[in-house]
Protein backbone atom coordinates (compact mmCIF):
# COMPACT_ATOMS: atom_id res chain seq x y z
CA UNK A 1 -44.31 21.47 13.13
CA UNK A 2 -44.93 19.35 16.80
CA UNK A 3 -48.69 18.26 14.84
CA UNK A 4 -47.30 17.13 11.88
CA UNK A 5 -48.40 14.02 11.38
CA UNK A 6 -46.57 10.70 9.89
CA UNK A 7 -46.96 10.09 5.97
CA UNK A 8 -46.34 6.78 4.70
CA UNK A 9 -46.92 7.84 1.20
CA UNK A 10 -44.95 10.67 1.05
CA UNK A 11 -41.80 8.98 2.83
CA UNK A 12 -41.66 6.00 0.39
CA UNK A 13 -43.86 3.91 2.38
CA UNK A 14 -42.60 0.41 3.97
CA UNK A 15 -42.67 -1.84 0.56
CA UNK A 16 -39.75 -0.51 -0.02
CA UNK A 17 -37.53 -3.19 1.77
CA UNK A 18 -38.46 -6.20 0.56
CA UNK A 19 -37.02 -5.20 -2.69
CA UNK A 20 -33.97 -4.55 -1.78
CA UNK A 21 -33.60 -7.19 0.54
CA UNK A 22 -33.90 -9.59 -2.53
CA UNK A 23 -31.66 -7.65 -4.47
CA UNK A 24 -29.45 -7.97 -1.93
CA UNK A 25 -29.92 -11.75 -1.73
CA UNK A 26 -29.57 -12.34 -5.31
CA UNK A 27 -26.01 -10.10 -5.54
CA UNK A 28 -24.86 -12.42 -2.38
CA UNK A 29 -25.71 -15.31 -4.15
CA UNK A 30 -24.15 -14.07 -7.69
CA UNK A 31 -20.69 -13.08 -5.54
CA UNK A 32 -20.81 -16.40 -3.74
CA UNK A 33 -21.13 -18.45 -7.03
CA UNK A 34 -18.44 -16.48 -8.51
CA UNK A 35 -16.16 -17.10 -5.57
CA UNK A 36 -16.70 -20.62 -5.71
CA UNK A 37 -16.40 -21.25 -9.17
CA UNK A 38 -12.77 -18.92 -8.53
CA UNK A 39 -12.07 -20.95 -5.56
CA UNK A 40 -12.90 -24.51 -7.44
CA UNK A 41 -10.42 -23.50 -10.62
CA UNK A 42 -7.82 -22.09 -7.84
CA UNK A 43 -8.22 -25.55 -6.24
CA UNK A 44 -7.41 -27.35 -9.45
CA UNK A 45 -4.45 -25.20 -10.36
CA UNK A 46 -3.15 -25.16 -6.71
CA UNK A 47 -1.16 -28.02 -7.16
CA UNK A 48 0.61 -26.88 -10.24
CA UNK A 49 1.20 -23.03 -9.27
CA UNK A 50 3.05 -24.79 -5.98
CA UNK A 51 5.44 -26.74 -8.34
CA UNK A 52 6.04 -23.72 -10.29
CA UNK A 53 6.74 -21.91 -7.94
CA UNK A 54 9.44 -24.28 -6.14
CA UNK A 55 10.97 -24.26 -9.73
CA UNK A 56 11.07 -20.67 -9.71
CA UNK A 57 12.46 -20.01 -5.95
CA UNK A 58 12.34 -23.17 -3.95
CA UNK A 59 13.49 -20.82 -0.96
CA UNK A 60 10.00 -19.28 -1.26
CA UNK A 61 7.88 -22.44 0.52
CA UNK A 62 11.18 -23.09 2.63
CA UNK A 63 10.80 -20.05 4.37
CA UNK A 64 7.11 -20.39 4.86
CA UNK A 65 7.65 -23.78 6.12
CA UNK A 66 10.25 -22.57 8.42
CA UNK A 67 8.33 -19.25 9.30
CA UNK A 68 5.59 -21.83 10.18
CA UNK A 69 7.76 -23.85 12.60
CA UNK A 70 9.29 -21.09 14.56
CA UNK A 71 5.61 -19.65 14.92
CA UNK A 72 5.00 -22.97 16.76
CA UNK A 73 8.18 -23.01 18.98
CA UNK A 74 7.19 -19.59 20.08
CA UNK A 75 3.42 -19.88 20.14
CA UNK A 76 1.78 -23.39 19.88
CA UNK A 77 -1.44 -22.64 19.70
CA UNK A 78 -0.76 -20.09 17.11
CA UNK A 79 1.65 -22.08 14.81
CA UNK A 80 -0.97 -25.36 15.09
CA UNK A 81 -3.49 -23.11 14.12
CA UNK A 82 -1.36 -21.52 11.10
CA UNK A 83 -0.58 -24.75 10.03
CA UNK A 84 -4.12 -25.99 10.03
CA UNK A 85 -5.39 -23.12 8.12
CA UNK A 86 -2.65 -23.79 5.76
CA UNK A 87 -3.87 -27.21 5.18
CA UNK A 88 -7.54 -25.88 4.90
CA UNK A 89 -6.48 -22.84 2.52
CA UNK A 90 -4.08 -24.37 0.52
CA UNK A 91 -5.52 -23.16 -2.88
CA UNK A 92 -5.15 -19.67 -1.67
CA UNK A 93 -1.53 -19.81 0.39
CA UNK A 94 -0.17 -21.79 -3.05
CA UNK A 95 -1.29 -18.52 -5.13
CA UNK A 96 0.56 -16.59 -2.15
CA UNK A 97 3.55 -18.42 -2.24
CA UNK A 98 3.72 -18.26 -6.34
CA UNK A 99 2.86 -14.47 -6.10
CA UNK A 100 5.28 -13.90 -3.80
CA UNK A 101 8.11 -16.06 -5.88
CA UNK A 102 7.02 -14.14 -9.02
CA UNK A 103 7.94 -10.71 -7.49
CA UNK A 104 10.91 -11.60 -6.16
CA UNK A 105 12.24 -13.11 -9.30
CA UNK A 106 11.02 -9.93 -11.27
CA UNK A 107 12.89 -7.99 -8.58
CA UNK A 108 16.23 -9.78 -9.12
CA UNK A 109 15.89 -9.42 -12.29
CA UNK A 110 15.29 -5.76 -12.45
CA UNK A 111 18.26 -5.31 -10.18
CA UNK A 112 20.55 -7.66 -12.27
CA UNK A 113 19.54 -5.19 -15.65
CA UNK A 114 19.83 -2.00 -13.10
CA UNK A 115 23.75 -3.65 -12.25
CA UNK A 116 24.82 -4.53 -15.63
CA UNK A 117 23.94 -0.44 -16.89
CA UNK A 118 25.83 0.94 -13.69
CA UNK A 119 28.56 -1.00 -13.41
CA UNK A 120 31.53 -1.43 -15.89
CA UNK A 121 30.08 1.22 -17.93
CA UNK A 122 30.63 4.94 -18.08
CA UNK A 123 27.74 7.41 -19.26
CA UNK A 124 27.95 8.70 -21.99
CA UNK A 125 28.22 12.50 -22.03
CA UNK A 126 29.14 15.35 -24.00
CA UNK A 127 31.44 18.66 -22.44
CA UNK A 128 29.28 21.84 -23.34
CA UNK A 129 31.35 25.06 -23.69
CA UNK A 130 29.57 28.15 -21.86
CA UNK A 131 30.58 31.48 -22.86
CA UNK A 132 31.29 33.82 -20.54
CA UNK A 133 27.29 35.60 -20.00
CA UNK A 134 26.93 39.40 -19.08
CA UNK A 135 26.60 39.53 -15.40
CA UNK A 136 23.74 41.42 -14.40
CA UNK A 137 24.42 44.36 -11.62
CA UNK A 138 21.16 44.30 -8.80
CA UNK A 139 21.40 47.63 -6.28
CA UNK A 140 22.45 46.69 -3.39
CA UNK A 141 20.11 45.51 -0.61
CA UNK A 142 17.75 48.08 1.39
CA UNK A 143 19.08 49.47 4.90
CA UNK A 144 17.27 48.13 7.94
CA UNK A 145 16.51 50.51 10.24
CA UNK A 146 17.28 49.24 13.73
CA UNK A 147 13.57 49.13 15.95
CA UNK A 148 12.76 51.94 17.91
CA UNK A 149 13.99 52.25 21.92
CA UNK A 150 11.35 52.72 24.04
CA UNK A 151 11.91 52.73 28.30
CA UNK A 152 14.71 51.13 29.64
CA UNK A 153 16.08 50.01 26.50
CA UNK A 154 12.98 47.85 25.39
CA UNK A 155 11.73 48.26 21.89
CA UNK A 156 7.91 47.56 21.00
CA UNK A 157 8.44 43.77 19.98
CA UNK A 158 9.38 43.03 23.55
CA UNK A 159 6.97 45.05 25.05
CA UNK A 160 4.15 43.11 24.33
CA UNK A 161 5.43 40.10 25.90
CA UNK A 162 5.93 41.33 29.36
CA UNK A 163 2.39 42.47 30.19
């Protein structure tokens, strides 16, 4: 086996690569196109999901705003930073913001419909008679034995612990 020699035929040869390294190219490229066409509608509609969603829960952008601020009292550098990218990736923090007012308003909602069944209202139920059933008779339970004294009072069990 230490004189076998190298095959390039028989291990796929080195042509190999430049196939898939334009295969690879060309699915970069399709995934960046599609991201920026994505990005470009997002852009459009950024404005709009932002004004729905301070109809839906205005406290939603207050808080970020605020979360924003305190960053910056605690960490400058941080919060400037935060604030910047917020500026830069405003498409994508307005879909944040009007994802994040959507769930909570499905959430309220969920526990308004979850109040009005528990409260005020009984459950319905109906009172189910049992009859007496025959009561099976089981033997009673088997007799342990107690474990066998060996010297000075010591059964086997302890035994093997003090070697």
């Amino acid at each position: 086996m230490a004189n076998r020699q190298f095959n390039a035929q028989s291990s796929g040869g080195g042509f190999n690569i430049i196939p898939a390294l334009l295969i690879g190219i060309v699915v970069l490229f399709v995934l960046f196109t599609v991201a920026k066409f994505v990005f470009n509608i997002l852009y459009w509609l950024s404005p709009v999901l932002l004004i729905i969603t301070l109809f839906i829960d205005h406290k939603v952008v207050i808080n970020y705003g605020k979360w924003i601020l305190e960053l910056m009292g605690k960490n400058v550098l941080l919060g400037v930073g935060l604030a910047l990218l917020t500026i830069v990736a405003f498409p994508v923090v307005s879909l944040f913001l009007f994802g994040k007012a959507m769930l909570k308003k499905k959430v309220k909602e969920m526990t308004q419909q979850f109040e009005q069944k528990t409260q005020g209202e009984y459950a319905e139920y109906e009172e189910v008679k049992t009859e007496e059933a025959e009561w099976v008779e089981l033997p009673p339970p088997p007799v342990r034995e107690k474990p066998k004294q060996m010297r000075g009072g010591k059964n086997e069990y302890e035994d093997l612990f003090e070697s």
